[in-house]
C-alpha atoms as a PDB file:
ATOM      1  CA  UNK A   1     -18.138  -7.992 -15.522  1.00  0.00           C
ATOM      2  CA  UNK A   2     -18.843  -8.692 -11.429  1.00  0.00           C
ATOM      3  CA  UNK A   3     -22.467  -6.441 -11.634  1.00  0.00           C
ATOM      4  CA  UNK A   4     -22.079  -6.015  -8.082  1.00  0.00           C
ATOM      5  CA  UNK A   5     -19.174  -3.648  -8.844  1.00  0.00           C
ATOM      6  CA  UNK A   6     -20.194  -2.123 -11.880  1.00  0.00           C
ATOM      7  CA  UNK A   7     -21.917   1.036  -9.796  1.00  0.00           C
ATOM      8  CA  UNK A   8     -18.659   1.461  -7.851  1.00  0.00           C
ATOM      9  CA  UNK A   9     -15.817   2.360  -9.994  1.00  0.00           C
ATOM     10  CA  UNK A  10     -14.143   4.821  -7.761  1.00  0.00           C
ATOM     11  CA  UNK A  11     -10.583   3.814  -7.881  1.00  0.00           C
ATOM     12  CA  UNK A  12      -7.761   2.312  -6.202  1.00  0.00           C
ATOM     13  CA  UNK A  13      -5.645   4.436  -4.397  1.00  0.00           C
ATOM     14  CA  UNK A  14      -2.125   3.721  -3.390  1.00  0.00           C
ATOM     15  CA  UNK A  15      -0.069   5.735  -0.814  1.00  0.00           C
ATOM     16  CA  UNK A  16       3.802   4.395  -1.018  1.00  0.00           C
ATOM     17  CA  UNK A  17       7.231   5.136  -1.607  1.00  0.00           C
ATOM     18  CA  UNK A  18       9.826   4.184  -3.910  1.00  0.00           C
ATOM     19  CA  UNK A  19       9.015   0.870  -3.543  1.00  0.00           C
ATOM     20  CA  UNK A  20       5.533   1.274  -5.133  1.00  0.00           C
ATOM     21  CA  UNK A  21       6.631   4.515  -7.195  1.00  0.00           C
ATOM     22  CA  UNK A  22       8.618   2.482 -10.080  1.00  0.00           C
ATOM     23  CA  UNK A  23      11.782   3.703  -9.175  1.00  0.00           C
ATOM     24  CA  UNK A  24      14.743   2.679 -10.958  1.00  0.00           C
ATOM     25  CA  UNK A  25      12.181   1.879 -13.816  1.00  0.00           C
ATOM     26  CA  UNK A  26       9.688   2.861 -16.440  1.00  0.00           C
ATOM     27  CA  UNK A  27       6.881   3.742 -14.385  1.00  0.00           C
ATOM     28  CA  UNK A  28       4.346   1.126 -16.937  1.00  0.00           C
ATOM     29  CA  UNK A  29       6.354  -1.727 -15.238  1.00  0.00           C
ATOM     30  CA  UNK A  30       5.697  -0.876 -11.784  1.00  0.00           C
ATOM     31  CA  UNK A  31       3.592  -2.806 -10.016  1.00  0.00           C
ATOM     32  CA  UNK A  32       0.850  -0.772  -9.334  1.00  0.00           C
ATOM     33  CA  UNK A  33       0.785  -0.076 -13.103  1.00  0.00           C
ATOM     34  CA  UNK A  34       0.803  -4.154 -13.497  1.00  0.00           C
ATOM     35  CA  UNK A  35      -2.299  -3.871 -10.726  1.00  0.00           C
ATOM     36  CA  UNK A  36      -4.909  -1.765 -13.043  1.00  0.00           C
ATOM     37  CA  UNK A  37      -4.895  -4.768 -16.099  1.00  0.00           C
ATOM     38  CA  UNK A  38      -5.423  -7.718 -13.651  1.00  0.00           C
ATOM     39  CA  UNK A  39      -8.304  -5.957 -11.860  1.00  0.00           C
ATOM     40  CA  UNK A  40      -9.843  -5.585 -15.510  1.00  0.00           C
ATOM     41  CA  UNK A  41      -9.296  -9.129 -16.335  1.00  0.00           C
ATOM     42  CA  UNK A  42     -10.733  -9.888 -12.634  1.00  0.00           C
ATOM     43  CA  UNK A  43     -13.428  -8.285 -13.626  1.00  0.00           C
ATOM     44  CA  UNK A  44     -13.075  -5.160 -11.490  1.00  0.00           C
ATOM     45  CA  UNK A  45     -13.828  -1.435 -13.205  1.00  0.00           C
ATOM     46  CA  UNK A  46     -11.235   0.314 -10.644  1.00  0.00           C
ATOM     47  CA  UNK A  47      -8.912   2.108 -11.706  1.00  0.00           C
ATOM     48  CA  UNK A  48      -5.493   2.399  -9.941  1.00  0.00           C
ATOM     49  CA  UNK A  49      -4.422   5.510  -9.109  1.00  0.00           C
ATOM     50  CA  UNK A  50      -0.943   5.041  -7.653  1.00  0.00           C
ATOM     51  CA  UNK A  51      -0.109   8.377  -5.667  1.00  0.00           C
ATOM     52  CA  UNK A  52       3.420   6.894  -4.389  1.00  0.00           C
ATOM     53  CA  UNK A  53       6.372   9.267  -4.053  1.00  0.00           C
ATOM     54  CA  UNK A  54       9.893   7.917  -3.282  1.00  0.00           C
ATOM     55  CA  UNK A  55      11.253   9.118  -0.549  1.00  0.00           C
ATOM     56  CA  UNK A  56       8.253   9.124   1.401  1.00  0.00           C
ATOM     57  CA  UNK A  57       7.194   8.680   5.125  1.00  0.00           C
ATOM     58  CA  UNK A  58       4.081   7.896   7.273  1.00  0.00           C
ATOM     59  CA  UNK A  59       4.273  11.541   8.076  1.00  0.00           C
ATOM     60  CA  UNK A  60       4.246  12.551   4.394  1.00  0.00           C
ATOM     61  CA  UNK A  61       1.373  10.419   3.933  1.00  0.00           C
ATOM     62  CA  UNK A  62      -0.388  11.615   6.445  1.00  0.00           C
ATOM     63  CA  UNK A  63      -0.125  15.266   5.349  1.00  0.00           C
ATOM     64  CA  UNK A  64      -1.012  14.406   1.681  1.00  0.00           C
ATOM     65  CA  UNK A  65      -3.590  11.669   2.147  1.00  0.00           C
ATOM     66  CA  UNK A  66      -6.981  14.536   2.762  1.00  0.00           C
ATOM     67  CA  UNK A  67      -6.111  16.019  -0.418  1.00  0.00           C
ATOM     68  CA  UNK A  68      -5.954  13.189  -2.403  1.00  0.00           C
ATOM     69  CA  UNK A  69      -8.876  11.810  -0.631  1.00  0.00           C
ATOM     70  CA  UNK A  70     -10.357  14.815  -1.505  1.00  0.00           C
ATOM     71  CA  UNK A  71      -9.755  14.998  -5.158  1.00  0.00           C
ATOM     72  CA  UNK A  72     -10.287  11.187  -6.095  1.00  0.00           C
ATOM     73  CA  UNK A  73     -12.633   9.535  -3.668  1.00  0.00           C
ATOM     74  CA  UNK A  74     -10.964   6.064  -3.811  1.00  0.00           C
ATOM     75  CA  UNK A  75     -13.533   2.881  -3.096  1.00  0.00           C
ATOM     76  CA  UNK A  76     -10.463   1.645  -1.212  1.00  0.00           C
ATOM     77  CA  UNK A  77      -6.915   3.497  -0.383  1.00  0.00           C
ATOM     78  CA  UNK A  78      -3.577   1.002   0.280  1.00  0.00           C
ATOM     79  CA  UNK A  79      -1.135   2.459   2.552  1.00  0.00           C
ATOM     80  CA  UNK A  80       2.189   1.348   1.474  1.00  0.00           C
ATOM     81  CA  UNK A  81       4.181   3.361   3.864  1.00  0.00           C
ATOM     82  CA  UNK A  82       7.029   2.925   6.092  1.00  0.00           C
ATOM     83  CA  UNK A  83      10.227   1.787   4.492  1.00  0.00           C
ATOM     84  CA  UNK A  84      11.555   5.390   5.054  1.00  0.00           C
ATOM     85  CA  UNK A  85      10.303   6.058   8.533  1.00  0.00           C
ATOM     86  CA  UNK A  86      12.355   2.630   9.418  1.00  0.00           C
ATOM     87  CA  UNK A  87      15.509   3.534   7.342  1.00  0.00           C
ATOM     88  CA  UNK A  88      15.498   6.707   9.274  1.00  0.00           C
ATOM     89  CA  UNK A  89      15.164   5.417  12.906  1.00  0.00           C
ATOM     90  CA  UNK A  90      11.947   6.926  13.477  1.00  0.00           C
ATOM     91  CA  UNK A  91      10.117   6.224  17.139  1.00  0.00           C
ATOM     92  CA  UNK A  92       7.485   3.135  16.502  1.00  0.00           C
ATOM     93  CA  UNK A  93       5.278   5.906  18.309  1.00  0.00           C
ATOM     94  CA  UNK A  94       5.134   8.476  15.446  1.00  0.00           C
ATOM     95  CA  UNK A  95       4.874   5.928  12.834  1.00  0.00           C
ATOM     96  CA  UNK A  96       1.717   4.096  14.377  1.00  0.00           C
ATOM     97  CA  UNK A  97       0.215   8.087  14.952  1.00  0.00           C
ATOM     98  CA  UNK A  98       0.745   8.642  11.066  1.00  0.00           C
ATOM     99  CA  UNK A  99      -0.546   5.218  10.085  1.00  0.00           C
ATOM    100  CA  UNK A 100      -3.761   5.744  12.447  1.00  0.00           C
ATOM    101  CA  UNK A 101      -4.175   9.407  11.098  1.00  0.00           C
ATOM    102  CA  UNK A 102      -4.453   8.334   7.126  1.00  0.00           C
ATOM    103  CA  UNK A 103      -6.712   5.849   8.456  1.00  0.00           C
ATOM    104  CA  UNK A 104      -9.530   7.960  10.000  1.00  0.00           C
ATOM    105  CA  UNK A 105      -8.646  10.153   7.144  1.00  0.00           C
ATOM    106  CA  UNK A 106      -9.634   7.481   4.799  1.00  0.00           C
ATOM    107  CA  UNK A 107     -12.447   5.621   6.636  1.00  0.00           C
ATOM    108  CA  UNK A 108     -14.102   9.326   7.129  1.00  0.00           C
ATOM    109  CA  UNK A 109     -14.283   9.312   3.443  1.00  0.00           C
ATOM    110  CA  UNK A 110     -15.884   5.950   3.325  1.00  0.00           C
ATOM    111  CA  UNK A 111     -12.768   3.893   1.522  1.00  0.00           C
ATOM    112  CA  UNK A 112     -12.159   0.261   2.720  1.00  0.00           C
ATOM    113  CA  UNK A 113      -7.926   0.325   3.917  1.00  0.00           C
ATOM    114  CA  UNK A 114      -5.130  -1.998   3.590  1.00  0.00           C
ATOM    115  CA  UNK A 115      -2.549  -1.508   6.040  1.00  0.00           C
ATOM    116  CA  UNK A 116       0.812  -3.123   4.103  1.00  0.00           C
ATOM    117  CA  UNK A 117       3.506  -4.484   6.486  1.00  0.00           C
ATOM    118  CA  UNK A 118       7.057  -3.572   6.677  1.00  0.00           C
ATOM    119  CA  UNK A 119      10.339  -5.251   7.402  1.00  0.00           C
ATOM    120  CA  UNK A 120      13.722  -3.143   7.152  1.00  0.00           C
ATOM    121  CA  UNK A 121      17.414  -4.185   7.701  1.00  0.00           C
ATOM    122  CA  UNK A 122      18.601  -4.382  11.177  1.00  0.00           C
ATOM    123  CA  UNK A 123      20.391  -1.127  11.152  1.00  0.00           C
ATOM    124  CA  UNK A 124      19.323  -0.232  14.276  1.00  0.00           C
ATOM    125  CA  UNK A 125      19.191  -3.701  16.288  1.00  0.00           C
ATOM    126  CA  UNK A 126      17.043  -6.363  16.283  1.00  0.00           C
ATOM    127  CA  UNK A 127      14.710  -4.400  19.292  1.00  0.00           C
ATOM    128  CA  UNK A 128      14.073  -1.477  17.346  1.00  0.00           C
ATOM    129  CA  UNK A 129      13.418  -3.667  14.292  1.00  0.00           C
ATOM    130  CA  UNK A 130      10.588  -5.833  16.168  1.00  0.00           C
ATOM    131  CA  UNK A 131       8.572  -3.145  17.603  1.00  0.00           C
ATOM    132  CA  UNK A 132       8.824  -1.014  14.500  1.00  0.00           C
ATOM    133  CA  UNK A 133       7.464  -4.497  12.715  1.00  0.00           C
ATOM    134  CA  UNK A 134       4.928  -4.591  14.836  1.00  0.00           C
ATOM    135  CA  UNK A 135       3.787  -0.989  14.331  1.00  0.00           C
ATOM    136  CA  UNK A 136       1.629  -2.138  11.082  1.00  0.00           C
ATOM    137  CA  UNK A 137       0.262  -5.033  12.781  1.00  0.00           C
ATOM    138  CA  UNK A 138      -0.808  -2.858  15.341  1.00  0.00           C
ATOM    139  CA  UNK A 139      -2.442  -0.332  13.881  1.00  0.00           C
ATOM    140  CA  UNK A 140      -4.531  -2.205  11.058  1.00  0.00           C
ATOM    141  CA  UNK A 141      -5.255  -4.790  13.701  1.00  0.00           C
ATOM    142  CA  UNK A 142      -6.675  -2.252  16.783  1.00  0.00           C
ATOM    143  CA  UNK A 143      -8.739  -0.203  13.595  1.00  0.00           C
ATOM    144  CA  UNK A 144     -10.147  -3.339  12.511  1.00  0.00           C
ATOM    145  CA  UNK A 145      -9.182  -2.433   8.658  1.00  0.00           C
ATOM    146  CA  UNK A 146      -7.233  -5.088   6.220  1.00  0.00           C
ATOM    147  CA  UNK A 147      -3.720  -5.886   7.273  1.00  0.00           C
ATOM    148  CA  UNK A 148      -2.052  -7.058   3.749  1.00  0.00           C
ATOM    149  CA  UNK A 149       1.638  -8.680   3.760  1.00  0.00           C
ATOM    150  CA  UNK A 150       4.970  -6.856   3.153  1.00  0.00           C
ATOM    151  CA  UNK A 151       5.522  -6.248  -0.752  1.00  0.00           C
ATOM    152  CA  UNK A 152       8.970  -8.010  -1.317  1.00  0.00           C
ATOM    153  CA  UNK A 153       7.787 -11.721   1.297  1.00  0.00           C
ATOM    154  CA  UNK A 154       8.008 -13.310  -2.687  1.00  0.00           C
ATOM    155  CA  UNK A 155      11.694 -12.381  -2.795  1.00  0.00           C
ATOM    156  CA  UNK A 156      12.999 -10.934  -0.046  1.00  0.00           C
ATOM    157  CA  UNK A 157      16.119 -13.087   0.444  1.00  0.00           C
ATOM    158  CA  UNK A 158      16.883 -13.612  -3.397  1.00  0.00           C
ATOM    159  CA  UNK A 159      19.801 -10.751  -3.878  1.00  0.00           C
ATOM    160  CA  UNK A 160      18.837 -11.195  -7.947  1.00  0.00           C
ATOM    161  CA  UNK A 161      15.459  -9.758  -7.709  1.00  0.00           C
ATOM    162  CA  UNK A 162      17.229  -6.095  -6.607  1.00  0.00           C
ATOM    163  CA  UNK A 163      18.292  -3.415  -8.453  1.00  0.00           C
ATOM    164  CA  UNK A 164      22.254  -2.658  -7.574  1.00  0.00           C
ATOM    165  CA  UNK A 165      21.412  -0.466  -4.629  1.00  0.00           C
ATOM    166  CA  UNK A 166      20.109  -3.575  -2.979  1.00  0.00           C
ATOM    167  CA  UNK A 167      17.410  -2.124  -1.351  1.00  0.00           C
ATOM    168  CA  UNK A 168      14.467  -1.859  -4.764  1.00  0.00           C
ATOM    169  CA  UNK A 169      13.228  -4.758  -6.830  1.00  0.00           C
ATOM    170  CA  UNK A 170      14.085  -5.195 -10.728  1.00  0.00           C
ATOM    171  CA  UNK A 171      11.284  -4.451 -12.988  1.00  0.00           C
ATOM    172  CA  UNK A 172      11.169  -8.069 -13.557  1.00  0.00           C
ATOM    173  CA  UNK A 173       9.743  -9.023 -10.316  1.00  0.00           C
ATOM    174  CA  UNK A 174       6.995  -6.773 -10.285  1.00  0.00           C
ATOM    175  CA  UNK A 175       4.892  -9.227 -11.261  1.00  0.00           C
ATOM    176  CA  UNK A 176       5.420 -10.914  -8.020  1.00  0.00           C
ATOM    177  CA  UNK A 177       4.504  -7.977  -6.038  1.00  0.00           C
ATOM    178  CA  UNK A 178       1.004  -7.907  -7.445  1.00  0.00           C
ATOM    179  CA  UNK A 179       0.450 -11.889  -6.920  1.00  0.00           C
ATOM    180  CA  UNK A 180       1.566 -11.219  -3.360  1.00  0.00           C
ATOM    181  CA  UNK A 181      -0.934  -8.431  -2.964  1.00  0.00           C
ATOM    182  CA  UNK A 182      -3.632  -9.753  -4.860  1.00  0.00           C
ATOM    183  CA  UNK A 183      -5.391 -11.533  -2.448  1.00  0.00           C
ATOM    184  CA  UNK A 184      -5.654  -8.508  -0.119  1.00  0.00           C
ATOM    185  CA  UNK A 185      -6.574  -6.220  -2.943  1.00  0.00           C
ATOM    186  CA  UNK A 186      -9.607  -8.715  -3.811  1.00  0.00           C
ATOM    187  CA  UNK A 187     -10.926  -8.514  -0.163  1.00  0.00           C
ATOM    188  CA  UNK A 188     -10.823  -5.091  -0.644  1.00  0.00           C
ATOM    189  CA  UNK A 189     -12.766  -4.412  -2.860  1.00  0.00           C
ATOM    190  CA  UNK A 190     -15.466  -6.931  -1.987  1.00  0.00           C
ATOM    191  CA  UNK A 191     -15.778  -4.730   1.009  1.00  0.00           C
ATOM    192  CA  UNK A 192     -16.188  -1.678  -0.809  1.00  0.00           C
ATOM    193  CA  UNK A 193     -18.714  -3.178  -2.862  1.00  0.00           C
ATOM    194  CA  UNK A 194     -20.847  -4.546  -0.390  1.00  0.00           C
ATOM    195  CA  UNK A 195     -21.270  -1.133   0.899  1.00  0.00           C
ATOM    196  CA  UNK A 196     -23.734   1.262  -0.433  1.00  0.00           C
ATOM    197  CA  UNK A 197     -22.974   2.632  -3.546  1.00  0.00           C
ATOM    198  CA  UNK A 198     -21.705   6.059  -3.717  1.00  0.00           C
ATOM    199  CA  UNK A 199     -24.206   9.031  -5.036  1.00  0.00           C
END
């Protein structure tokens, strides 16, 4: 056990959607579910607390994120939000307001964040695509919090690794997704632990 961590076990909180929710699968083999047994073998007491609905939006997020700050005072919160807000066409301008709201919102309840990046299918042209890109690069980058990478980089282009909608990953390459979040999940928490521990 990492003694530097054993007086902070306040847990992991992820905000997503469906992509973080386990949908299209038993909720065990998601990977935030995956997440919580590699931390212990990392030697890290967090647990996970994965508050992702599918379906959801930077605006959702926002509205929910004070309540569960509220209720489980996370060492660190992962915003895993987006997908929908791009599927849906929404202005760059309202996500990056959402984003920067659950981030005050979480950094006024002293949690480290991860910003997650996004990537979406060109459905609305390649100029709405870029800036919306850039949205998450944006906002961790101008609140100085962790920018992590987008959950499916592993697999993106490998039609296989999707469920038959296309658009969610198989249960199989969950596994993935926590490798290719790992490293930001680790830096993380190393920031939350070097800050004072919580009374």
């Amino acid at each position: 056990m990492r003694g530097a961590y054993a007086q902070r076990s306040s847990p992991l909180l992820i905000l997503g959607d469906s992509l973080s929710a386990g949908y299209g699968m038993a909720l065990a083999n998601s990977w935030p579910a995956l997440l919580e047994p590699k931390l212990r073998a990392a030697g890290y007491p967090h647990p996970v607390v994965n508050a992702s609905i599918s379906g959801e939006t930077t605006a959702g997020g926002a509205r929910r994120i004070g309540d569960l700050l509220a209720q489980h005072r996370p060492a660190a919160v992962v915003i895993a939000l987006g997908a929908n807000d791009g599927l849906r066409g929404i202005a760059p301008e309202e996500i990056a307001r959402n984003l920067h709201s659950m981030i005050d919102a979480a950094r006024a309840n002293d949690a480290v964040v991860v910003v997650l990046q996004v990537r979406i299918p060109p459905n609305y042209g390649p100029a709405y695509s870029e800036r919306f890109e850039q949205v998450f690069i944006d906002a961790a980058t101008t609140a100085e919090v962790v920018l992590g990478p987008f959950l499916l980089d592993s697999f993106a282009t490998d039609q296989g690794a999707f469920q038959s909608d296309g658009l969610h990953p198989t249960a199989a390459v969950q596994p993935r997704i926590v490798d290719t979040v790992w490293p930001v999940i680790e830096r993380a928490l190393s920031m939350a632990a070097a800050e004072s521990p919580r009374t």
